[in-house]
C-alpha atoms as a PDB file:
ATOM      1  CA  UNK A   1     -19.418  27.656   7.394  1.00  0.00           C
ATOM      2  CA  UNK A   2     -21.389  25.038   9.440  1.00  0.00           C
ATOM      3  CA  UNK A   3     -20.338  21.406  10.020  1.00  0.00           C
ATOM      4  CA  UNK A   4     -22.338  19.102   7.449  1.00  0.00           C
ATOM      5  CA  UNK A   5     -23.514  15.487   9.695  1.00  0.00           C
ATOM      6  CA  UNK A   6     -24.320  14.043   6.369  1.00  0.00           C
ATOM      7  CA  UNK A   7     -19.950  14.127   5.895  1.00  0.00           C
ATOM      8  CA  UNK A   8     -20.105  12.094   9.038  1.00  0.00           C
ATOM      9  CA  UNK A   9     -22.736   9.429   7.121  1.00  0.00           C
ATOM     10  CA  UNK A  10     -20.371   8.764   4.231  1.00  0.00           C
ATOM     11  CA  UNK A  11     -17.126   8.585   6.065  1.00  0.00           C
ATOM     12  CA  UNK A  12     -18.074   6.862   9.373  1.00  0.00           C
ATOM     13  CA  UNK A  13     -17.893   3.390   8.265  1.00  0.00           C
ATOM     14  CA  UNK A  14     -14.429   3.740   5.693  1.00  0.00           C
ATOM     15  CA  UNK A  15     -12.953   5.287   9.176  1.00  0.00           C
ATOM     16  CA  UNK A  16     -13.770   2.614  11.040  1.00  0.00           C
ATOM     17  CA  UNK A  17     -12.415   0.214   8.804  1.00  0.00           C
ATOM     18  CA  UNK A  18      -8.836   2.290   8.619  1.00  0.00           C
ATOM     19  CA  UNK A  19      -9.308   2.184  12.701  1.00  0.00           C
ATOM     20  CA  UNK A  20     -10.034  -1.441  12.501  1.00  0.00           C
ATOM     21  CA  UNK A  21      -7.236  -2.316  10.177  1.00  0.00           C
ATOM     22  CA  UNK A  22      -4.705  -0.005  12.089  1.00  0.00           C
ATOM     23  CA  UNK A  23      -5.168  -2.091  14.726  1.00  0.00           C
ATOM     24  CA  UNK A  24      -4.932  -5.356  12.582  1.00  0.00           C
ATOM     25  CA  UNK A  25      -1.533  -4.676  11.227  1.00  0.00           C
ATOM     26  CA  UNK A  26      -0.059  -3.558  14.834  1.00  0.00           C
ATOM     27  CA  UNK A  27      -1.306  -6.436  16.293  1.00  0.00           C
ATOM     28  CA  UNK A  28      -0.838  -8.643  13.741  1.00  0.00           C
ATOM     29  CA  UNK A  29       3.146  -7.517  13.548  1.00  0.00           C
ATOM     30  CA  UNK A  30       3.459  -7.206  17.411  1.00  0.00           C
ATOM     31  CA  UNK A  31       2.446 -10.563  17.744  1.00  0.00           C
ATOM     32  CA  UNK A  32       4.898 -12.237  14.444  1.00  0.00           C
ATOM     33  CA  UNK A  33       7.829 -10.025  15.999  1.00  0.00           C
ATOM     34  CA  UNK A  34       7.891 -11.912  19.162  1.00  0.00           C
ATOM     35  CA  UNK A  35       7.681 -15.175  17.015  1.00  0.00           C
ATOM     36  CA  UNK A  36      11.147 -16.084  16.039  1.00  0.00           C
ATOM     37  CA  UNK A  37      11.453 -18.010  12.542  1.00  0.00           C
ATOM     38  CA  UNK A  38      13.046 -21.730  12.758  1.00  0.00           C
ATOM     39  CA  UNK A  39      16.281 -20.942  10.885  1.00  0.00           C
ATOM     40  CA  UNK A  40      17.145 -17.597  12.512  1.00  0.00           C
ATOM     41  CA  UNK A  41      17.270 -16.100   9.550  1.00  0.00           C
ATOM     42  CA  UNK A  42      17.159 -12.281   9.722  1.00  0.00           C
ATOM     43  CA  UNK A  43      14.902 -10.197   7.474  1.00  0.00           C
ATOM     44  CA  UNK A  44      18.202  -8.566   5.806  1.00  0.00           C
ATOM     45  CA  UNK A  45      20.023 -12.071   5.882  1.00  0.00           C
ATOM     46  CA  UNK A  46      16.492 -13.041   4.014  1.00  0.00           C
ATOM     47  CA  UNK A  47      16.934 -10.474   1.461  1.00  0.00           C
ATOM     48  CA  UNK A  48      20.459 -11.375   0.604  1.00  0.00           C
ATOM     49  CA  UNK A  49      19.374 -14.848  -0.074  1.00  0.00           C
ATOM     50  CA  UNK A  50      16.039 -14.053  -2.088  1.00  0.00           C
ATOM     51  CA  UNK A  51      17.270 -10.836  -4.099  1.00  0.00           C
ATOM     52  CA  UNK A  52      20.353 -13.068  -6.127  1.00  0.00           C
ATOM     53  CA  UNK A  53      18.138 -15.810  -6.316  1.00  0.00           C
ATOM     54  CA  UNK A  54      15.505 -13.706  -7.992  1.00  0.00           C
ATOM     55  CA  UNK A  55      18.034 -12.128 -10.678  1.00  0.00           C
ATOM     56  CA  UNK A  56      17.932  -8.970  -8.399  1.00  0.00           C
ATOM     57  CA  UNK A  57      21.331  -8.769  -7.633  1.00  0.00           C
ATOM     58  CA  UNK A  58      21.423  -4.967  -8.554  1.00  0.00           C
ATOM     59  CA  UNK A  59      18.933  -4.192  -6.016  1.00  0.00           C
ATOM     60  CA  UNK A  60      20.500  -2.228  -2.980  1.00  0.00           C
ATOM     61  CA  UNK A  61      19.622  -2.594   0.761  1.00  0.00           C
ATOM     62  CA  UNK A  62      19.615   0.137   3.282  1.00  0.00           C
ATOM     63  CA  UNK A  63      18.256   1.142   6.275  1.00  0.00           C
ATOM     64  CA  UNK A  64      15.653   3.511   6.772  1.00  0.00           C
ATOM     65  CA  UNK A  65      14.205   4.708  10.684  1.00  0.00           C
ATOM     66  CA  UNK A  66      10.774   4.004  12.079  1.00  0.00           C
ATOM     67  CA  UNK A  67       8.738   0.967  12.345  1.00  0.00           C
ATOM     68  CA  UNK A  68       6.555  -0.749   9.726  1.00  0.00           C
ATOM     69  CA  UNK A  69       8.352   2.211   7.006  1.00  0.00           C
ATOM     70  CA  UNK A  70      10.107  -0.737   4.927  1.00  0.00           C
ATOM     71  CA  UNK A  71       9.651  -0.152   0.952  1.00  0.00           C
ATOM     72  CA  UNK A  72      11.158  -0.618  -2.478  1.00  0.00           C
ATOM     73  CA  UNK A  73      11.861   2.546  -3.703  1.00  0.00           C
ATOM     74  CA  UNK A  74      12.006   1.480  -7.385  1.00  0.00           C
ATOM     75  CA  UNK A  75      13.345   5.095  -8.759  1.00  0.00           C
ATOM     76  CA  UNK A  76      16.859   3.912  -7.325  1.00  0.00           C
ATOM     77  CA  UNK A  77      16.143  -0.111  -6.894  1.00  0.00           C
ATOM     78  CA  UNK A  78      16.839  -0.098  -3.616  1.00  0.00           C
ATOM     79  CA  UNK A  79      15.031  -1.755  -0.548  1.00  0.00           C
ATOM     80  CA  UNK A  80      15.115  -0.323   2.720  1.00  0.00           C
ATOM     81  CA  UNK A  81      14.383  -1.866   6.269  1.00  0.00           C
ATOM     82  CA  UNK A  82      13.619  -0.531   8.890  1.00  0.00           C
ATOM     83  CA  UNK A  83      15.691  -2.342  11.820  1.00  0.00           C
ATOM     84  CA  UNK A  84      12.941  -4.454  13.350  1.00  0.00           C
ATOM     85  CA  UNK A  85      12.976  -6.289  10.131  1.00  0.00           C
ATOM     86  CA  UNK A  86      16.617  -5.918   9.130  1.00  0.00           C
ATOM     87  CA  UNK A  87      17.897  -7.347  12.707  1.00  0.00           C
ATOM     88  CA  UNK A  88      14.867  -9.204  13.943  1.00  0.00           C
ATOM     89  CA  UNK A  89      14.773 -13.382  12.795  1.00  0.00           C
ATOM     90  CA  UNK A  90      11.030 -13.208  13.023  1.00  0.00           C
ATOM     91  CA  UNK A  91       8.728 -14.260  11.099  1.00  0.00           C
ATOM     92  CA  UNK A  92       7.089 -10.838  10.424  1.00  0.00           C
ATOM     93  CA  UNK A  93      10.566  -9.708   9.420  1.00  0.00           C
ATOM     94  CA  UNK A  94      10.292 -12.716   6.079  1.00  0.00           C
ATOM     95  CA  UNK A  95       6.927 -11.655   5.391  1.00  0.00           C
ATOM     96  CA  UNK A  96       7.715  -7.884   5.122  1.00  0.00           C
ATOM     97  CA  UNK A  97      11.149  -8.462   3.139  1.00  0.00           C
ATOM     98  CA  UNK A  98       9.028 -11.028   0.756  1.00  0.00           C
ATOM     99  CA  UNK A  99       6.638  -8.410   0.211  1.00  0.00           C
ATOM    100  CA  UNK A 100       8.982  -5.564  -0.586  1.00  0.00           C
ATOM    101  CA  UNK A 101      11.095  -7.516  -2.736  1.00  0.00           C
ATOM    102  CA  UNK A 102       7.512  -8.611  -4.404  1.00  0.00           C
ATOM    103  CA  UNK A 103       7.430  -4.769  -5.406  1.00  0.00           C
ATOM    104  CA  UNK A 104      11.047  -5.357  -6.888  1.00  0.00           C
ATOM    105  CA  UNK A 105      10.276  -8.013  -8.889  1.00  0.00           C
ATOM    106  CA  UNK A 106       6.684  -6.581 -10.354  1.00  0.00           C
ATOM    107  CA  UNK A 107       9.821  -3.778 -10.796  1.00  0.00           C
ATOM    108  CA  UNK A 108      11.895  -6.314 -12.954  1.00  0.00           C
ATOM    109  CA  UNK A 109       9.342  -7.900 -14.572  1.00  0.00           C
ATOM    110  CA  UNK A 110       7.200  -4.702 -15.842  1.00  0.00           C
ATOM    111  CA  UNK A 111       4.153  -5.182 -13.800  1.00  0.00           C
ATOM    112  CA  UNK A 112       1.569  -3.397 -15.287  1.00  0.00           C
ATOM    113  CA  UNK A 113      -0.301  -2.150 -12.246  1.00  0.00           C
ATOM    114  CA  UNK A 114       2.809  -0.667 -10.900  1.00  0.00           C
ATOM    115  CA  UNK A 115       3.924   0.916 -13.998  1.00  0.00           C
ATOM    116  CA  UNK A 116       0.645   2.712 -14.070  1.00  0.00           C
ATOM    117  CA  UNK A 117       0.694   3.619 -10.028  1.00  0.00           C
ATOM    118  CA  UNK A 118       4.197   5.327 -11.250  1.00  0.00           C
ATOM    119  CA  UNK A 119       3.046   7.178 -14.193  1.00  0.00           C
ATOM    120  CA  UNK A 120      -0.021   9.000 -11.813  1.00  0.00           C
ATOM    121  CA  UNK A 121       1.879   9.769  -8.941  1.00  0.00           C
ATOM    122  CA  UNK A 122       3.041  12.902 -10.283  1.00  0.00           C
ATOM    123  CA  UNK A 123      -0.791  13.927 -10.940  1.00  0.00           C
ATOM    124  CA  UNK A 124      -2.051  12.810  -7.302  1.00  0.00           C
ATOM    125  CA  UNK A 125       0.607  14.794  -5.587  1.00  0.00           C
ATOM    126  CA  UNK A 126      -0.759  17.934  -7.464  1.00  0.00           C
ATOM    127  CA  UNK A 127      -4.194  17.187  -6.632  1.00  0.00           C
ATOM    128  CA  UNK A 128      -3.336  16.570  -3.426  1.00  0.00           C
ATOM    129  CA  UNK A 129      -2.614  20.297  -2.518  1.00  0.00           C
ATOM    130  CA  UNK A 130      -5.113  21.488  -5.376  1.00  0.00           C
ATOM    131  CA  UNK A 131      -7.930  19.419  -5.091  1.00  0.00           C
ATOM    132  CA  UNK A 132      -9.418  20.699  -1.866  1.00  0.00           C
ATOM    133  CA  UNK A 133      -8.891  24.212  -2.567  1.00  0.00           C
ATOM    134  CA  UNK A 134     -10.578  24.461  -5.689  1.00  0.00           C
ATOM    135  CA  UNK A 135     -13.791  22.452  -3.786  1.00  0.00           C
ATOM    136  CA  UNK A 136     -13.649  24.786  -1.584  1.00  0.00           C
ATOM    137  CA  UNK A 137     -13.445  27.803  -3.701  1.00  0.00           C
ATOM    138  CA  UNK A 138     -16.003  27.037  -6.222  1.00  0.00           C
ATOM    139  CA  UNK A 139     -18.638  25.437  -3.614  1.00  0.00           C
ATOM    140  CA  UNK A 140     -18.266  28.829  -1.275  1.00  0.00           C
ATOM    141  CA  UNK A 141     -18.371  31.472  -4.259  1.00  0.00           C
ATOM    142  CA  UNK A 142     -21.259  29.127  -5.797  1.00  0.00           C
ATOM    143  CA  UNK A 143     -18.886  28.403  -9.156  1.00  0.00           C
ATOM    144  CA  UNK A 144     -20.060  24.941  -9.584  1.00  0.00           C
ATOM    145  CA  UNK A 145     -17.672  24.725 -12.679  1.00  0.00           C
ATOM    146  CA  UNK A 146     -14.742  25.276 -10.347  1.00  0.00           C
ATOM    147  CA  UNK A 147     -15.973  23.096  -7.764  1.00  0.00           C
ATOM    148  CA  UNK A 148     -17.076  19.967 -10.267  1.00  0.00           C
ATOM    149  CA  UNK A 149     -13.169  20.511 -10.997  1.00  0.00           C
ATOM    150  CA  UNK A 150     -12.011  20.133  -7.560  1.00  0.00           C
ATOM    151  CA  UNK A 151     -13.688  16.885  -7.880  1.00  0.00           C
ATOM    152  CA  UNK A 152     -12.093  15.903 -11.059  1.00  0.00           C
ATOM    153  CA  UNK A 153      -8.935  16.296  -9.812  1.00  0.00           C
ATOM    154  CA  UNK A 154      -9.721  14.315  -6.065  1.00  0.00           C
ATOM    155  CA  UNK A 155     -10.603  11.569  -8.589  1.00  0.00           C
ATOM    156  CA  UNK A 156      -7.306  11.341  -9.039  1.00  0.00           C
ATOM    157  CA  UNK A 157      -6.342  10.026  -5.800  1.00  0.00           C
ATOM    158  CA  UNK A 158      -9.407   7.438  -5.745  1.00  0.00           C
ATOM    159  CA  UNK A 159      -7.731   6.117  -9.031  1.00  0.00           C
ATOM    160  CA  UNK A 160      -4.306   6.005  -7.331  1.00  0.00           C
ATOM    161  CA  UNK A 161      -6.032   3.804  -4.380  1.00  0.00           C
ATOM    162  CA  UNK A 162      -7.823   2.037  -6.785  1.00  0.00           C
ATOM    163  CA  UNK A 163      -4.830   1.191  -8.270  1.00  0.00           C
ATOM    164  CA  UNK A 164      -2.497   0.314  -5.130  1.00  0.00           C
ATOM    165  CA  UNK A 165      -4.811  -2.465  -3.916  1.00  0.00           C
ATOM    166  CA  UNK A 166      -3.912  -4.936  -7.142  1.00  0.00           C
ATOM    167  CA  UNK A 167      -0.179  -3.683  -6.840  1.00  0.00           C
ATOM    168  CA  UNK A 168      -0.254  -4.546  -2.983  1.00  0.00           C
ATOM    169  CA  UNK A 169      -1.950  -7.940  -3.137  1.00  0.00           C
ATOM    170  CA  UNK A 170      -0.053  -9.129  -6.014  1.00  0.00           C
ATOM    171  CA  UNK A 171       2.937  -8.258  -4.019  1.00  0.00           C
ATOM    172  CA  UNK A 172       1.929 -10.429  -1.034  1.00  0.00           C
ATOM    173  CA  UNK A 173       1.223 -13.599  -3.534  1.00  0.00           C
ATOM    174  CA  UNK A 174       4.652 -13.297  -4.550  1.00  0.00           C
ATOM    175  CA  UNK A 175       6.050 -12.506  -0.761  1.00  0.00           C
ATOM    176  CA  UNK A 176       4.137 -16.152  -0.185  1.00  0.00           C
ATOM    177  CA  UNK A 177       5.739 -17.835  -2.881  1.00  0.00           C
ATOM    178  CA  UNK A 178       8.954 -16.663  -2.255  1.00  0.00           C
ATOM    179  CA  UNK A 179       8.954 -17.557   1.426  1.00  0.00           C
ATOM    180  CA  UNK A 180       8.120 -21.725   0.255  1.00  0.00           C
ATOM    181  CA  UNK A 181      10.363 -21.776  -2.488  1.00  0.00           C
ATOM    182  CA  UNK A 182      13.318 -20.449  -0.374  1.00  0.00           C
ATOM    183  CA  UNK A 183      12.667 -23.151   2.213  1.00  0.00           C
ATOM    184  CA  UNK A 184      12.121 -19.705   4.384  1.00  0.00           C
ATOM    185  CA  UNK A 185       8.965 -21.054   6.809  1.00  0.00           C
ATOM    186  CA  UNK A 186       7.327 -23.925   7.310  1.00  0.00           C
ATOM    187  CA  UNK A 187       3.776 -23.818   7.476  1.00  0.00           C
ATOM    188  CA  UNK A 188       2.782 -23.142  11.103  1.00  0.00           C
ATOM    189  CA  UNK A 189       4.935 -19.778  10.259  1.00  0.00           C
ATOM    190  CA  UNK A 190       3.673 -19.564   6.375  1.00  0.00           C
ATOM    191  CA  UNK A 191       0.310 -18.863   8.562  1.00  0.00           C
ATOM    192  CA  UNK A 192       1.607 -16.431  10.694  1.00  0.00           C
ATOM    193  CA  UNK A 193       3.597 -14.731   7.552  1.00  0.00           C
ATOM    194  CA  UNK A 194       0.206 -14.500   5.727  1.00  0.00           C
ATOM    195  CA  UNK A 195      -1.758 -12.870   8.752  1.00  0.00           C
ATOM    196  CA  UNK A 196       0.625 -10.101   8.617  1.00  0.00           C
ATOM    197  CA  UNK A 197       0.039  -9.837   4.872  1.00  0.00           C
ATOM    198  CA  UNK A 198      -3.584  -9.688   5.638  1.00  0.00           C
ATOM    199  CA  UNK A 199      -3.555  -7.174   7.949  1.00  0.00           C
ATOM    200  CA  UNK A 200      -1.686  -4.829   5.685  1.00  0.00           C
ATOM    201  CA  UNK A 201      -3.482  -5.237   2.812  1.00  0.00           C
ATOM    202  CA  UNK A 202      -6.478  -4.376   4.695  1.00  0.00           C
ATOM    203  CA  UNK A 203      -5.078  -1.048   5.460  1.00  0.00           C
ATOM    204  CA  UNK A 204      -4.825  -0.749   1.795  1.00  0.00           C
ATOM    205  CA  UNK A 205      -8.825  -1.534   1.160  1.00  0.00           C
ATOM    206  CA  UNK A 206      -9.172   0.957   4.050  1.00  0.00           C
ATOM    207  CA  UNK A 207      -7.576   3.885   1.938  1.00  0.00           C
ATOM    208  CA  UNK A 208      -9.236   3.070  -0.890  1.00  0.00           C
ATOM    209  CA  UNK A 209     -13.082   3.003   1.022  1.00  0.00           C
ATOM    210  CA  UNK A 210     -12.084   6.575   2.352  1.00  0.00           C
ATOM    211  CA  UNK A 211     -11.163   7.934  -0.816  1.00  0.00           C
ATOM    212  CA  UNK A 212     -14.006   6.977  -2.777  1.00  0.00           C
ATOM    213  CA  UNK A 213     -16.333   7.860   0.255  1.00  0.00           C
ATOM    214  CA  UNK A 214     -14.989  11.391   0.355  1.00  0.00           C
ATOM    215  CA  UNK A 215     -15.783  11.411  -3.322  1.00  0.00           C
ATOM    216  CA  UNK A 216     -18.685  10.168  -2.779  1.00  0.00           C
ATOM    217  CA  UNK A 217     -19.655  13.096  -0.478  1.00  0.00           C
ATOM    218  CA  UNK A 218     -18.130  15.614  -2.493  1.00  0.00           C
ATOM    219  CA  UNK A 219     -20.361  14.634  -5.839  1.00  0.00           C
ATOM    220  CA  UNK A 220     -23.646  14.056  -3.289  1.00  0.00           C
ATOM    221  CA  UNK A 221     -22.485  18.025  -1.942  1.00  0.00           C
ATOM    222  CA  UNK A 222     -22.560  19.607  -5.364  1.00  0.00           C
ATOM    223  CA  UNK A 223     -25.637  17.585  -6.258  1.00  0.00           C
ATOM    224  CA  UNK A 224     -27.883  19.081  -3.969  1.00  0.00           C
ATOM    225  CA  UNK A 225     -26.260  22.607  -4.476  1.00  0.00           C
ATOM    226  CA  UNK A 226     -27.252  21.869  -8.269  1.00  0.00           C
ATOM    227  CA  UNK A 227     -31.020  21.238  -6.981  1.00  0.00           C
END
């Protein structure tokens, strides 16, 4: 085995971008955490006046550890905060709750997008594991049929980010609107609420660049083996 500088060609610039946006959503939350929201409001006080409000009242809130690890889990309906959103009355604590309960109500409301992120996970987690090793396989013992299958099954996860970045930006249009209708920012904040946004959803485009550029280089790989 040799290392290959054309892999380097395809997947320089979608890892710079996931560097870039890395640092985007660190400093973008860094610098929303240390800016406290007029009302005080915490991000779980937040919650506990949006979720009702929305006809989500069956939606639990817990805990969960880390930083920036704050989901919807919509198997169980339940969001979880981590505690620099639950405790914190900043404003990137509203604009992270928003968001999450934006996945609860695309949740509620049968969001198409979502339901179809659902249905695949099942098949990305298996091509995960099996996608690589059937590359591998087929590309070293020249069994291009094998190989062309490995790629098949990495398509998966390209679909899966493909997928995501809809799910994830209709989430933050919905974090937005929930934060004016609930009287939750005013605008200087609204600003600072969408930056964060921003910088996540960037993260997402990030994914989906590296995904499809890996794909990229595994379909450019088998060409040339072809030739």
């Amino acid at each position: 085995m040799y290392f290959d500088p054309t892999y380097l060609i395809f997947l320089a610039p979608a890892l710079l971008l996931a560097f870039y946006a890395q640092f985007k959503v660190k400093r973008a939350y860094a610098t929303y955490t240390r800016v406290a929201n007029e009302r005080g409001i915490t991000g779980l006080q937040a919650a506990r006046m949006i979720l009702p409000g929305e006809g989500l009242g069956d939606v639990g809130v817990e805990g969960t550890p880390g930083e920036l690890t704050d989901h919807y889990d919509p198997r169980t309906k339940t969001l979880r905060l981590s505690a620099g959103v639950a405790q914190q009355p900043s404003v990137a604590a509203l604009a992270i709750v928003a968001h999450e309960i934006g996945h609860a109500l695309q949740d509620s409301q049968g969001y198409a997008p979502l339901k179809l992120r659902g249905a695949i996970v099942p098949a990305v987690q298996v091509s995960a594991w099996i996608a690589p090793l059937l590359f591998l396989v087929g590309f070293l013992l020249n069994i291009m049929s094998l190989a062309w299958l490995g790629v098949l099954f990495f398509a998966a996860s390209a679909v899966f980010a493909l997928v995501t970045l809809p799910v994830e930006l209709n989430a933050s249009r919905r974090a937005l609107h929930l934060l004016q209708a609930y009287q939750l920012t005013d605008g200087r904040e609204l600003q600072g609420a969408k930056a964060v946004l921003d910088a996540a959803a960037l993260t997402y485009v990030a994914a989906l660049a590296q995904t499809l550029a890996t794909l990229l280089y595994y379909v450019t790989l088998l060409g040339r083996r072809n030739d």
